[in-house]
N, C-alpha and C. Protein backbone atom coordinates (compact mmCIF):
# COMPACT_ATOMS: atom_id res chain seq x y z
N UNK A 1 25.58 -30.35 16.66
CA UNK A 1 25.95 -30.43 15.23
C UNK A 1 24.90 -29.67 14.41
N UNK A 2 25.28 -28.51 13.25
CA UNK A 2 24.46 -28.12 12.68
C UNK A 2 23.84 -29.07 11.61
N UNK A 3 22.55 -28.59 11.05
CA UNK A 3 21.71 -28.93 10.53
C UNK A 3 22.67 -28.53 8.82
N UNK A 4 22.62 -29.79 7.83
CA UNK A 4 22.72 -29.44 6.30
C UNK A 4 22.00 -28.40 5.96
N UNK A 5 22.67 -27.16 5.36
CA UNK A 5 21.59 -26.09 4.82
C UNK A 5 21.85 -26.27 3.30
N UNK A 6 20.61 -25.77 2.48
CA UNK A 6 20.29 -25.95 1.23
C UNK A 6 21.15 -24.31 0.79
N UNK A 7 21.77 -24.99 -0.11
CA UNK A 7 22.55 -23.87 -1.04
C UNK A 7 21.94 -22.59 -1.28
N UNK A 8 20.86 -22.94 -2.00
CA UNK A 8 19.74 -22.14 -3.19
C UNK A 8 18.83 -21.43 -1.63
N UNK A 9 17.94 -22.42 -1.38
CA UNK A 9 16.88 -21.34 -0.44
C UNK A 9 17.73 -21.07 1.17
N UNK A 10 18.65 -21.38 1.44
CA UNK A 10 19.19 -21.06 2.73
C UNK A 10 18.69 -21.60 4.02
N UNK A 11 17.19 -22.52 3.99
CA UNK A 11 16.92 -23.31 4.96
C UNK A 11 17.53 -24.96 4.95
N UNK A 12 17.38 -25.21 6.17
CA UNK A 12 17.60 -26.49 6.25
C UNK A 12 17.13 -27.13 5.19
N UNK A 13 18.02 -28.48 4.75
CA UNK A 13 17.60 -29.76 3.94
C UNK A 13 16.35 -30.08 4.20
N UNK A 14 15.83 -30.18 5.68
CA UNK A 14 14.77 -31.13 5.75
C UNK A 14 13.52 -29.96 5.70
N UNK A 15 13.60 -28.75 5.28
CA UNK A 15 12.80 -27.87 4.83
C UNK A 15 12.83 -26.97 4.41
N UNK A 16 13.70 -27.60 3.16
CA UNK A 16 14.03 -26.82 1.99
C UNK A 16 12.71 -26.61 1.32
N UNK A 17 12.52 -24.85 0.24
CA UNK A 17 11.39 -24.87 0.00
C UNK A 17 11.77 -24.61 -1.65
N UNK A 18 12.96 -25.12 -2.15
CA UNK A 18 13.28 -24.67 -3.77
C UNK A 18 12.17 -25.02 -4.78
N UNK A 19 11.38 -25.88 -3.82
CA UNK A 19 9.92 -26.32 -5.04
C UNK A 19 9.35 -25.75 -4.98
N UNK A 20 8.75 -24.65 -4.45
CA UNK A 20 8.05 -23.16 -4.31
C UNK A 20 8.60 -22.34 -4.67
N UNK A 21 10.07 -21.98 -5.36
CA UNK A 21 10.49 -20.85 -5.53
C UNK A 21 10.33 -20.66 -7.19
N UNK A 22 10.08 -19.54 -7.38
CA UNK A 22 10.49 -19.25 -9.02
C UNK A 22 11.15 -17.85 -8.96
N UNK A 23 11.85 -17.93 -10.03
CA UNK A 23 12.73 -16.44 -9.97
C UNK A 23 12.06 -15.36 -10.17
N UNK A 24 12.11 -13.89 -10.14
CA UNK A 24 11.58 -12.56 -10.09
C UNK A 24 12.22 -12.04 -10.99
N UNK A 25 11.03 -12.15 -11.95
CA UNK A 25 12.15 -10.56 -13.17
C UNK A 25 11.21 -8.94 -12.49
N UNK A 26 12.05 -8.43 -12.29
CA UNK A 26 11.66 -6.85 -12.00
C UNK A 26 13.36 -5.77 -12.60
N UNK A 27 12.89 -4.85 -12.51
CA UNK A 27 13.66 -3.76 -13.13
C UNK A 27 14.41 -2.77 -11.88
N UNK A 28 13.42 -3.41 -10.54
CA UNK A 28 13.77 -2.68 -9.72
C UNK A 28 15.27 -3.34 -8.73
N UNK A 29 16.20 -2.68 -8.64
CA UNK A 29 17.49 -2.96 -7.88
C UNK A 29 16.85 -2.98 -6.20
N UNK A 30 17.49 -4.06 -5.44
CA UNK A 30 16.37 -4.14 -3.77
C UNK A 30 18.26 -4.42 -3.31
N UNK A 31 18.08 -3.35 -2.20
CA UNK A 31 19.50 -3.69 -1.50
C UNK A 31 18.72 -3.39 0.07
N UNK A 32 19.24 -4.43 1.01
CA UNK A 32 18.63 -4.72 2.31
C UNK A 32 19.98 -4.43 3.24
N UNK A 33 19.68 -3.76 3.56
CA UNK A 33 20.65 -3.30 4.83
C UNK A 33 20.24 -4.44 6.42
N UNK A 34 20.68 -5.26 6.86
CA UNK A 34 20.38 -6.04 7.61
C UNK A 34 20.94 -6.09 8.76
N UNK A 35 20.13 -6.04 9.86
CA UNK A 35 20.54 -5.65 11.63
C UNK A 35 21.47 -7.45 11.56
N UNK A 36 22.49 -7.20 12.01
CA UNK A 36 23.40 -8.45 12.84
C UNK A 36 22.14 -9.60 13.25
N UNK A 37 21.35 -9.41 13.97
CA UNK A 37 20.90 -10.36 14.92
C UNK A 37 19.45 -10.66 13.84
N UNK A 38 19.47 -10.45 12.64
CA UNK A 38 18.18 -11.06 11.64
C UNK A 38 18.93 -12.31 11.01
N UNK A 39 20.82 -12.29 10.96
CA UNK A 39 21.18 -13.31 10.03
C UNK A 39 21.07 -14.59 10.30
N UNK A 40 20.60 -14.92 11.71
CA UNK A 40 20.35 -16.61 11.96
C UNK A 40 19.07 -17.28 12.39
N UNK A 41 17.99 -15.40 12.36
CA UNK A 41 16.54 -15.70 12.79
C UNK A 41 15.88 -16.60 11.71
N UNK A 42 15.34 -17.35 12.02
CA UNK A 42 15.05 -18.31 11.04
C UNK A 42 14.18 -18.23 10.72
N UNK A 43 13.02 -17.25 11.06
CA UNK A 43 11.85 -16.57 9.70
C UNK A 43 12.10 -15.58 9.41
N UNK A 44 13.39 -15.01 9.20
CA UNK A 44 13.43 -13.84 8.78
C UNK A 44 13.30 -14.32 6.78
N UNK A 45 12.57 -13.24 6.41
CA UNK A 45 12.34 -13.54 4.86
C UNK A 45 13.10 -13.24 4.34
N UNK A 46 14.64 -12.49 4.08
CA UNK A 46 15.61 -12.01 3.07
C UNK A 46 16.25 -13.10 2.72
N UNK A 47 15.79 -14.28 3.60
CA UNK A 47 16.50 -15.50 3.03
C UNK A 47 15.15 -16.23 1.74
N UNK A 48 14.61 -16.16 1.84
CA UNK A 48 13.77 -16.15 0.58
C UNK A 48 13.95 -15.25 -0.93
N UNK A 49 14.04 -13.90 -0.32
CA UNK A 49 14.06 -12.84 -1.13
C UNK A 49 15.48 -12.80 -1.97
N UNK A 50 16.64 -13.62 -1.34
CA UNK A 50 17.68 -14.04 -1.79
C UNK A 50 17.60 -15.34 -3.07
N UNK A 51 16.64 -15.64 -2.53
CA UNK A 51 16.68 -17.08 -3.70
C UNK A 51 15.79 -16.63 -5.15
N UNK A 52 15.07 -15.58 -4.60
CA UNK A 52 14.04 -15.74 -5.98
C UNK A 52 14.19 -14.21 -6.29
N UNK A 53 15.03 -13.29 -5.85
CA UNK A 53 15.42 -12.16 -6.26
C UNK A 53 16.60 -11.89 -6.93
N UNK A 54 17.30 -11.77 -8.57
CA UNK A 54 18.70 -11.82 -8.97
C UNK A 54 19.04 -9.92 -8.46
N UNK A 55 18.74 -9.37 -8.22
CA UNK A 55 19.08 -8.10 -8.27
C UNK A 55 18.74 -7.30 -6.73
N UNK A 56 19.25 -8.11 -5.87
CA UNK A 56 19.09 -8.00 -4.55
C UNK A 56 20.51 -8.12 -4.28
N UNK A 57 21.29 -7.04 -3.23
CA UNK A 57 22.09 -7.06 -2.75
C UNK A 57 21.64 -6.76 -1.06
N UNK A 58 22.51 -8.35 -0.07
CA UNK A 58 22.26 -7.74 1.10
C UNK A 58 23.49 -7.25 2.41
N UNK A 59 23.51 -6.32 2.75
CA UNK A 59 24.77 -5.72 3.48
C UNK A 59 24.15 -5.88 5.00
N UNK A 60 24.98 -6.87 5.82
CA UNK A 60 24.75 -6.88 7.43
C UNK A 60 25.02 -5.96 7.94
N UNK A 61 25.27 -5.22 8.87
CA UNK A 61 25.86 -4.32 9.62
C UNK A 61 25.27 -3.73 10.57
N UNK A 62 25.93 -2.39 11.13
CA UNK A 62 24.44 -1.39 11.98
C UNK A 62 25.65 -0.36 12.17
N UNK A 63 26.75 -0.31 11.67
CA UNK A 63 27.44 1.23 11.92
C UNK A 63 27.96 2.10 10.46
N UNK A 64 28.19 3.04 9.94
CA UNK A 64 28.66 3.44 9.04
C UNK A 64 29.83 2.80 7.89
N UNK A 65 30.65 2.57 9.19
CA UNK A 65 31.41 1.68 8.65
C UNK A 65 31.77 0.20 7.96
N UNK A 66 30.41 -0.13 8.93
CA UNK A 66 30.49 -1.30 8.32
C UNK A 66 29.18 -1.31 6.74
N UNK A 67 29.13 -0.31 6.19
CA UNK A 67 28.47 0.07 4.75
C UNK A 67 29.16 1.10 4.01
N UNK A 68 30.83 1.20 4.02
CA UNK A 68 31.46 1.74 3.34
C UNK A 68 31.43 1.57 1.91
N UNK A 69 31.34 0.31 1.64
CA UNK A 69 31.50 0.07 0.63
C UNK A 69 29.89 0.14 -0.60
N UNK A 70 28.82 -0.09 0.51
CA UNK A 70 27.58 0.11 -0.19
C UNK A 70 27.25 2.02 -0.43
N UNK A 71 28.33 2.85 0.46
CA UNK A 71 28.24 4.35 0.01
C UNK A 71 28.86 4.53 -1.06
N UNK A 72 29.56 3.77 -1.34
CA UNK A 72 30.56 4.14 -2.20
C UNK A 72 30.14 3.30 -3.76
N UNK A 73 29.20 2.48 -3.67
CA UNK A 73 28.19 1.83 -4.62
C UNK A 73 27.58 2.85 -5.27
N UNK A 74 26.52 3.46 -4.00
CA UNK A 74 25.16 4.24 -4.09
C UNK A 74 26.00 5.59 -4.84
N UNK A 75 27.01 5.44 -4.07
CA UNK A 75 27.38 7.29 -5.34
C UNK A 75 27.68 7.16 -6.41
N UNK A 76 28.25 6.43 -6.98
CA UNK A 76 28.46 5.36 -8.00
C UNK A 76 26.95 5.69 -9.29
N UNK A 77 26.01 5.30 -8.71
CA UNK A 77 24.56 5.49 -9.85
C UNK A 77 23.90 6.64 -9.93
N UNK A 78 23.38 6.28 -11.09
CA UNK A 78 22.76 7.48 -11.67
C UNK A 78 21.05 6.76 -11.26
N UNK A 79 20.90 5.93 -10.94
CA UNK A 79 19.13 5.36 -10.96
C UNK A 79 18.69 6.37 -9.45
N UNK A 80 17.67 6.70 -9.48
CA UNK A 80 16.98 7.01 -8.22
C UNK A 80 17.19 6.11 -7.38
N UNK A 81 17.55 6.97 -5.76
CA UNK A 81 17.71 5.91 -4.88
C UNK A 81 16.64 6.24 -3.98
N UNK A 82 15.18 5.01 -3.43
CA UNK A 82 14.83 5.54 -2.29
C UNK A 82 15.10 4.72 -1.08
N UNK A 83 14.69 5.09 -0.28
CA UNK A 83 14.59 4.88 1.18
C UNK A 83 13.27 4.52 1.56
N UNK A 84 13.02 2.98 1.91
CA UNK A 84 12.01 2.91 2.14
C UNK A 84 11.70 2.86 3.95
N UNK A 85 11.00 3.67 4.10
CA UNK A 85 10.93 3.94 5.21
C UNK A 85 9.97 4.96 6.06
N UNK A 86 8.44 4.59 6.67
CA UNK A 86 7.59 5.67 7.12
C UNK A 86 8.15 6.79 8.08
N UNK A 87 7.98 7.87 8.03
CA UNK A 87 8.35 8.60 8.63
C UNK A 87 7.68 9.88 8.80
N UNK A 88 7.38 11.00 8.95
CA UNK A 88 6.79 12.33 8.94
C UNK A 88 7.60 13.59 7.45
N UNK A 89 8.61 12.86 7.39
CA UNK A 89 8.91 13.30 6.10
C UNK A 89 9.12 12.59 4.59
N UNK A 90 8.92 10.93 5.14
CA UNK A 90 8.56 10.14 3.63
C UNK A 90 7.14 10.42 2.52
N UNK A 91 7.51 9.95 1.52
CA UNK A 91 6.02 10.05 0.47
C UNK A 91 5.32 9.12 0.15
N UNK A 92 4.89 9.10 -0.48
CA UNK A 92 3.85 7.98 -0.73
C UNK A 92 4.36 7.52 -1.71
N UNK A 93 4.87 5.92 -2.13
CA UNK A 93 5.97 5.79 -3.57
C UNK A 93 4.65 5.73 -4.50
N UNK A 94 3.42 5.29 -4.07
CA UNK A 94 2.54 5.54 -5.38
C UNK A 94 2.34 6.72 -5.61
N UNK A 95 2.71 7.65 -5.26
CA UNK A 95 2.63 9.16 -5.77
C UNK A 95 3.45 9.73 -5.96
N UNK A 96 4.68 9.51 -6.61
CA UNK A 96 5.67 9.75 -7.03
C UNK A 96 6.32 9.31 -8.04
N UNK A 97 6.52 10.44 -9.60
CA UNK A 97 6.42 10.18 -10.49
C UNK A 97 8.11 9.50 -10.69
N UNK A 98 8.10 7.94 -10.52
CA UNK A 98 9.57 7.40 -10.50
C UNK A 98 9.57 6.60 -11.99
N UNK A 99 10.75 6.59 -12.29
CA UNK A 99 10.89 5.43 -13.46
C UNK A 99 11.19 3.97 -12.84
N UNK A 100 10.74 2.72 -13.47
CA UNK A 100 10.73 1.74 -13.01
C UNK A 100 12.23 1.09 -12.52
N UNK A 101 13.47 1.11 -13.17
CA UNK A 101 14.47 1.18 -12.90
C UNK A 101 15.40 2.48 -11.82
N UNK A 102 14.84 2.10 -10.56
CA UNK A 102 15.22 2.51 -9.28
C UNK A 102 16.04 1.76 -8.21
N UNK A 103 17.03 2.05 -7.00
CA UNK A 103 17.36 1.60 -6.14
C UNK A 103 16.26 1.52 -5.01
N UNK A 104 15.98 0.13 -4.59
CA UNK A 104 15.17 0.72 -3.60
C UNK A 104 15.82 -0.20 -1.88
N UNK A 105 16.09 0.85 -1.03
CA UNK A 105 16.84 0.66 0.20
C UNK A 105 15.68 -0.03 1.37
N UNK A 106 16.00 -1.03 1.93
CA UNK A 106 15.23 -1.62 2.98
C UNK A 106 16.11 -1.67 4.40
N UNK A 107 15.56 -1.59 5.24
CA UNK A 107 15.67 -1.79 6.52
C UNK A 107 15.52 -3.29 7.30
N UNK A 108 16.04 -4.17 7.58
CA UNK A 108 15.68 -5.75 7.90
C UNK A 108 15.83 -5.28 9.28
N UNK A 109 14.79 -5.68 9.99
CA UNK A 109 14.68 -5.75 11.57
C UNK A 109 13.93 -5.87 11.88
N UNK A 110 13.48 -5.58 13.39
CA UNK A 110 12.51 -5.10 14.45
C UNK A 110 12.25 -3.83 13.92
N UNK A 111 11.15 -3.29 14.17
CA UNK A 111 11.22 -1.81 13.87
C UNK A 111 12.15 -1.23 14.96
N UNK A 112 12.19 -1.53 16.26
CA UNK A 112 13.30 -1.00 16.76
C UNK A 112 15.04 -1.36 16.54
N UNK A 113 14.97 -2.36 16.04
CA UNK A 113 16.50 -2.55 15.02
C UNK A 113 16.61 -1.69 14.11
N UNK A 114 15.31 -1.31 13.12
CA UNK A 114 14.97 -0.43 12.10
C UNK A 114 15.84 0.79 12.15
N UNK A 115 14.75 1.50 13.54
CA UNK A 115 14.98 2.74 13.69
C UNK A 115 16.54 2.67 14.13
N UNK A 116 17.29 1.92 14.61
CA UNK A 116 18.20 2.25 15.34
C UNK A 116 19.34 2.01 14.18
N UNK A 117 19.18 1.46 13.31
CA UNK A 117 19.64 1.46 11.76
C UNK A 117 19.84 3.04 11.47
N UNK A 118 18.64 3.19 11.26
CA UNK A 118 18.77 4.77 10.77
C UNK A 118 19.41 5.52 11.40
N UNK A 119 19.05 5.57 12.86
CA UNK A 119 20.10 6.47 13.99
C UNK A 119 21.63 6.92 13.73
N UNK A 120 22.20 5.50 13.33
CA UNK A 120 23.49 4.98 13.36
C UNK A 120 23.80 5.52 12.15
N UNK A 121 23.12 5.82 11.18
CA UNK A 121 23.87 5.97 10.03
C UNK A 121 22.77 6.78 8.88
N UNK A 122 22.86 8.37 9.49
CA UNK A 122 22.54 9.95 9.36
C UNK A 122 22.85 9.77 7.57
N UNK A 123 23.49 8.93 7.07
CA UNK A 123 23.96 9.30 5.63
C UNK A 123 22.53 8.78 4.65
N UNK A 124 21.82 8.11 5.55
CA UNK A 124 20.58 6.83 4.43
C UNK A 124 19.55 8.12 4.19
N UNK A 125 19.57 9.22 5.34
CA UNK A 125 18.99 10.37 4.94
C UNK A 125 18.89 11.32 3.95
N UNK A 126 19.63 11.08 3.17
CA UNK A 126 20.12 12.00 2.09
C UNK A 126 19.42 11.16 0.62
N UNK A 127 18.73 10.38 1.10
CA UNK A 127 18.32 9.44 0.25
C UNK A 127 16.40 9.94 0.23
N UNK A 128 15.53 9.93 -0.57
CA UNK A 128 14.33 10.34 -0.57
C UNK A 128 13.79 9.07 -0.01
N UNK A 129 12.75 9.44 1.18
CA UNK A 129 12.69 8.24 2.45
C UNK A 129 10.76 7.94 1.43
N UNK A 130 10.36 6.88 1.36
CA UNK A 130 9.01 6.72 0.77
C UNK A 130 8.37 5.74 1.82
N UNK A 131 6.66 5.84 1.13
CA UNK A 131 6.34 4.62 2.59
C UNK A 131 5.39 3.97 1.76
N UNK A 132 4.76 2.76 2.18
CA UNK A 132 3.81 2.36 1.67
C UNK A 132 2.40 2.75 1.76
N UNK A 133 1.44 2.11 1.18
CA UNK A 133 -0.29 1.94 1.63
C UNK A 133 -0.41 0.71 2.16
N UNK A 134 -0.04 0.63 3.12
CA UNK A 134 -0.57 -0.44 4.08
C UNK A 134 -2.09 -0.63 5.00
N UNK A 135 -2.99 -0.98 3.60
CA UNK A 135 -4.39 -1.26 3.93
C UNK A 135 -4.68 -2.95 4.25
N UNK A 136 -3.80 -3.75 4.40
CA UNK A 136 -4.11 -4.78 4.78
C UNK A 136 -3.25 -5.42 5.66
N UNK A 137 -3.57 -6.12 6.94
CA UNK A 137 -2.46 -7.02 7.57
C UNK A 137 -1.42 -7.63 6.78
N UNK A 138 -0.47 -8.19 7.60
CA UNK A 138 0.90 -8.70 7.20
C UNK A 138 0.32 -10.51 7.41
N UNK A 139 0.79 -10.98 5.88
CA UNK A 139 0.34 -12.48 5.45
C UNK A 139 1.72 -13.14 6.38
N UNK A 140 2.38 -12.29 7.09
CA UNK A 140 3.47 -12.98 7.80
C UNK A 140 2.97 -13.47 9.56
N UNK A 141 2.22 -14.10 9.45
CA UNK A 141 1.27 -14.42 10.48
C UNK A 141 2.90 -15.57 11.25
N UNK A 142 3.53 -15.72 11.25
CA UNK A 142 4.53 -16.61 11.96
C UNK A 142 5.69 -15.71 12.70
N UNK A 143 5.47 -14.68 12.40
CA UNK A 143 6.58 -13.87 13.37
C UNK A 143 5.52 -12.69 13.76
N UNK A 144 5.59 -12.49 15.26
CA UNK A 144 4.85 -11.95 15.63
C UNK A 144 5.34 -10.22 15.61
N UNK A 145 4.79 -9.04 15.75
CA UNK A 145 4.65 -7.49 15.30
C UNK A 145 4.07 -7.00 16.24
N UNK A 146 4.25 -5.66 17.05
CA UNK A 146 3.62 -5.22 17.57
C UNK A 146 2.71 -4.39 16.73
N UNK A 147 3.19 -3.58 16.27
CA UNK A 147 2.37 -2.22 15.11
C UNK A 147 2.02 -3.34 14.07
N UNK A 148 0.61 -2.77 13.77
CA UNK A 148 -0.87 -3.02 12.58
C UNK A 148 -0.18 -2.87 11.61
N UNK A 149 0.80 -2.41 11.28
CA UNK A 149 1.20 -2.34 9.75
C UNK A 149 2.76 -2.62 9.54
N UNK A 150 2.81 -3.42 10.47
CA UNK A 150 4.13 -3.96 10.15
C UNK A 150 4.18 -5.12 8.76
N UNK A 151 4.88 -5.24 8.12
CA UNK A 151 5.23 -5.85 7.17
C UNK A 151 6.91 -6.79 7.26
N UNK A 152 7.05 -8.16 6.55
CA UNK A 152 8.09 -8.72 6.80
C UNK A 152 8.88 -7.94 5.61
N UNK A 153 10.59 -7.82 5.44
CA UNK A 153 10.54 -7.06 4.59
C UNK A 153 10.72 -7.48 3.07
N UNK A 154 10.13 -8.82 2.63
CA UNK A 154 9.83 -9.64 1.52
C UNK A 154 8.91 -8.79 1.10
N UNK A 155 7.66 -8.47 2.35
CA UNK A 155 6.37 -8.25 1.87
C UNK A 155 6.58 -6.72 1.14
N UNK A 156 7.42 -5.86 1.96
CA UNK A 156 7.53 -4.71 1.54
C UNK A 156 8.16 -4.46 0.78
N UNK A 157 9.08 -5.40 0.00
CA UNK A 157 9.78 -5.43 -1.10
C UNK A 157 9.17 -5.35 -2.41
N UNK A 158 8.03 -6.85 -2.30
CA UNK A 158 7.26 -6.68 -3.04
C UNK A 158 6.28 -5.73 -3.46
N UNK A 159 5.09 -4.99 -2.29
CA UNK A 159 4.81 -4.12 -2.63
C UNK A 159 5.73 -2.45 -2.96
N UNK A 160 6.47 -2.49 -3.05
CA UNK A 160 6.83 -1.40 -3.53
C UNK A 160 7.36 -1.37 -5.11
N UNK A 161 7.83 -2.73 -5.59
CA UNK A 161 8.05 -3.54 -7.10
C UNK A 161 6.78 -2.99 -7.28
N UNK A 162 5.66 -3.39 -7.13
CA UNK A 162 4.32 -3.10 -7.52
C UNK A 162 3.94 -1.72 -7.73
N UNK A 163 4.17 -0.85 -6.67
CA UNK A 163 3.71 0.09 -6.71
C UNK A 163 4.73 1.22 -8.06
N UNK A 164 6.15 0.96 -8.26
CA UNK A 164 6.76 1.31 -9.25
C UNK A 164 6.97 0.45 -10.72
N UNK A 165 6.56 -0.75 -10.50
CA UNK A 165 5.91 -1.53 -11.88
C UNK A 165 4.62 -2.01 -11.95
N UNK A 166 3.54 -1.40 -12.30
CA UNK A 166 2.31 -2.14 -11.94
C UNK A 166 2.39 -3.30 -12.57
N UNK A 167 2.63 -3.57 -13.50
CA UNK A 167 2.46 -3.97 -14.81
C UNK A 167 3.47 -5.69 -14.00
N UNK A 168 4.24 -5.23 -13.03
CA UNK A 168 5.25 -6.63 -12.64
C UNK A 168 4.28 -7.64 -11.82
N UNK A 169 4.78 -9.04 -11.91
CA UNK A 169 4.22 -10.28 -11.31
C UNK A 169 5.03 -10.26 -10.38
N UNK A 170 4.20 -10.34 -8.74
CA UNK A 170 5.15 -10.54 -7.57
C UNK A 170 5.05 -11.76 -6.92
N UNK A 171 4.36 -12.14 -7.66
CA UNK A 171 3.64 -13.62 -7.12
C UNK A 171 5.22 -14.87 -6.73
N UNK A 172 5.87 -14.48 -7.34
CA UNK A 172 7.09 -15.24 -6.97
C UNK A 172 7.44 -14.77 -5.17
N UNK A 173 7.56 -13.70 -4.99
CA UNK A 173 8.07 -13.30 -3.68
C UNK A 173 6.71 -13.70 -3.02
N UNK A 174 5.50 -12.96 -3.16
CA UNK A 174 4.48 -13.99 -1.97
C UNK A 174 4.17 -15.30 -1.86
N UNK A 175 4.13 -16.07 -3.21
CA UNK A 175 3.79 -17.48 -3.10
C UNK A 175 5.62 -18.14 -2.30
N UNK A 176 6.51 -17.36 -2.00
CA UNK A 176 7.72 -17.78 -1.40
C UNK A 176 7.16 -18.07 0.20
N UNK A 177 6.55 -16.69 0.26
CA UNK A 177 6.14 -16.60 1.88
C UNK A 177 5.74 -17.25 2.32
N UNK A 178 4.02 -17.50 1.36
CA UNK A 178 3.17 -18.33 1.75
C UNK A 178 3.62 -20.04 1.71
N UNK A 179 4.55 -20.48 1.18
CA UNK A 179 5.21 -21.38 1.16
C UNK A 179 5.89 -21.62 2.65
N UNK A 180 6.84 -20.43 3.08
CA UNK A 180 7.17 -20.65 4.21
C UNK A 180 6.19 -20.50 5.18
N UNK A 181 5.20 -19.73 5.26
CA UNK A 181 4.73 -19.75 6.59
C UNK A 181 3.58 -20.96 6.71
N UNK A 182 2.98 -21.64 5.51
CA UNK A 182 2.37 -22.77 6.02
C UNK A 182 3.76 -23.67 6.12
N UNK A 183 4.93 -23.79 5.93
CA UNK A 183 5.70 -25.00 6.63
C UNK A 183 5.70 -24.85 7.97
N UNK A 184 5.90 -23.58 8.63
CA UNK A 184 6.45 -23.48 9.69
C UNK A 184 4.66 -24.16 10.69
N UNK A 185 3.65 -23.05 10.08
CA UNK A 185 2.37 -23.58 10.80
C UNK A 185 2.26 -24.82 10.70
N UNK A 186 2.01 -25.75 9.40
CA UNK A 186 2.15 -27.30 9.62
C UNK A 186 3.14 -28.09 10.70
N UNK A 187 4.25 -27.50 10.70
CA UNK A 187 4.50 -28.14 12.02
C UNK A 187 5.08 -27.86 13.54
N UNK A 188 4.01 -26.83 13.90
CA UNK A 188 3.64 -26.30 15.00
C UNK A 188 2.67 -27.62 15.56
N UNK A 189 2.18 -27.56 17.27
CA UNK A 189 1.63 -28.33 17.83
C UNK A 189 0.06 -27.79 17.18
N UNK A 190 -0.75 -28.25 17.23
CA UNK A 190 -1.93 -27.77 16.98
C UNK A 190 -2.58 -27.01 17.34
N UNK A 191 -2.54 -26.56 19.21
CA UNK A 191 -2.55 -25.49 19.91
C UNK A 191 -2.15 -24.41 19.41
N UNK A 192 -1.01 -24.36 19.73
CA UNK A 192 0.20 -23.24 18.97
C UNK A 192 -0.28 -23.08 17.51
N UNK A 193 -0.68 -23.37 16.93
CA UNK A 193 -0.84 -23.69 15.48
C UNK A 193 -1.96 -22.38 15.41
N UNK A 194 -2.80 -22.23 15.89
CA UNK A 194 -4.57 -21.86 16.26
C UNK A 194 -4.34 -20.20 16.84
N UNK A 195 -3.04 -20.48 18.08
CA UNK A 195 -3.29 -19.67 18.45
C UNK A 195 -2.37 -18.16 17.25
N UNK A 196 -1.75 -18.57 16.17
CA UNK A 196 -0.81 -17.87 15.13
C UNK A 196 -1.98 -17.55 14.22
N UNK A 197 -2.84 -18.23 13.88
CA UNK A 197 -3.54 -18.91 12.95
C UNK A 197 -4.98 -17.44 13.21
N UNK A 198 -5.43 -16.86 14.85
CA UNK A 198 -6.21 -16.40 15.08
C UNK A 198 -5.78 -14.64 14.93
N UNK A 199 -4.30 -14.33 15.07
CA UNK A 199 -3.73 -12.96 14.71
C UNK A 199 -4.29 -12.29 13.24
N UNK A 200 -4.79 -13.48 12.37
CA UNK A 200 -5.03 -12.84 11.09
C UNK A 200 -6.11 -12.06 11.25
């Protein structure tokens, strides 16, 4: 029998985190393209980024087709659309003279879900691909990363709000995180707890 899930934050009743959440005013539009197999992982963060983000749209899929309707969105606007995404031909979004009212495109996965996102669907290319400054570890210490600069994609949501509004409070999307990831560490065994606890 499943577990009661909470309307608003999308986790279970018995760890629901709506008392940690506050809403996000930003200017920036966040649409998350999401691999199939992130929608029932249960630290995946877009279920956060859903509760305290109004201007977040998220599309499941992994083939063309199944984002017909988000192409047919994206041609639709006139706002800059980027692509967030490192690559050998992305930029640096802090160095790029953008207006604060932008689309900005995410990738939800593994980085190898990531990449294989992109593979599948040659059209996200046509989109100006940007990357971050990732000078500090990922505060997502509960799901484990192979690559040093992996980020959950809450975290990278937020920093990139930042990097195209300085001036914006993101503290809603990290104090979300940090909300979830001490629930999950609090009730880990204590072992287990130490050994998550030592990745930072």
């Amino acid at each position: 029998m499943s577990r009661p899930i909470c309307p608003k934050c999308h986790y279970p009743q018995t760890a629901c985190l709506c008392a940690q959440l506050r809403p996000l005013a930003t200017r920036v539009e966040l649409i998350v393209l999401q691999d199939p197999s992130e929608v029932k992982q249960a630290k995946n963060s877009v279920k956060l980024m859903q509760a305290v983000c109004d201007k977040l749209q998220v599309v499941v899929g992994e083939t063309p087709a199944d984002f017909t309707q988000l192409q047919a969105y994206l041609k639709r606007q006139s706002k800059p659309i980027l692509l967030l995404y490192p690559s050998e031909q992305s930029q640096n979004i802090n160095e790029l003279p953008l207006p604060a009212e932008v689309i900005v495109l995410l990738l939800d996965g593994t980085w190898r879900k990531a990449y294989k996102l992109l593979q599948l669907n040659p059209w996200l290319l046509e989109y100006q691909a940007v990357h971050l400054n990732v000078d500090a570890p990922s505060n997502y210490t509960i799901r484990k990363a192979k690559r040093a600069d992996s980020l959950s994609t809450l975290e990278a949501a937020a920093m990139a709000i930042k990097a195209l509004e300085p001036n914006s409070d993101v503290s809603p999307l990290t104090d979300a995180l940090s909300a979830l990831v001490e629930q999950h560490l609090t009730a880990m065994p204590s072992v287990v707890r130490q050994r998550y606890l030592s990745q930072k």
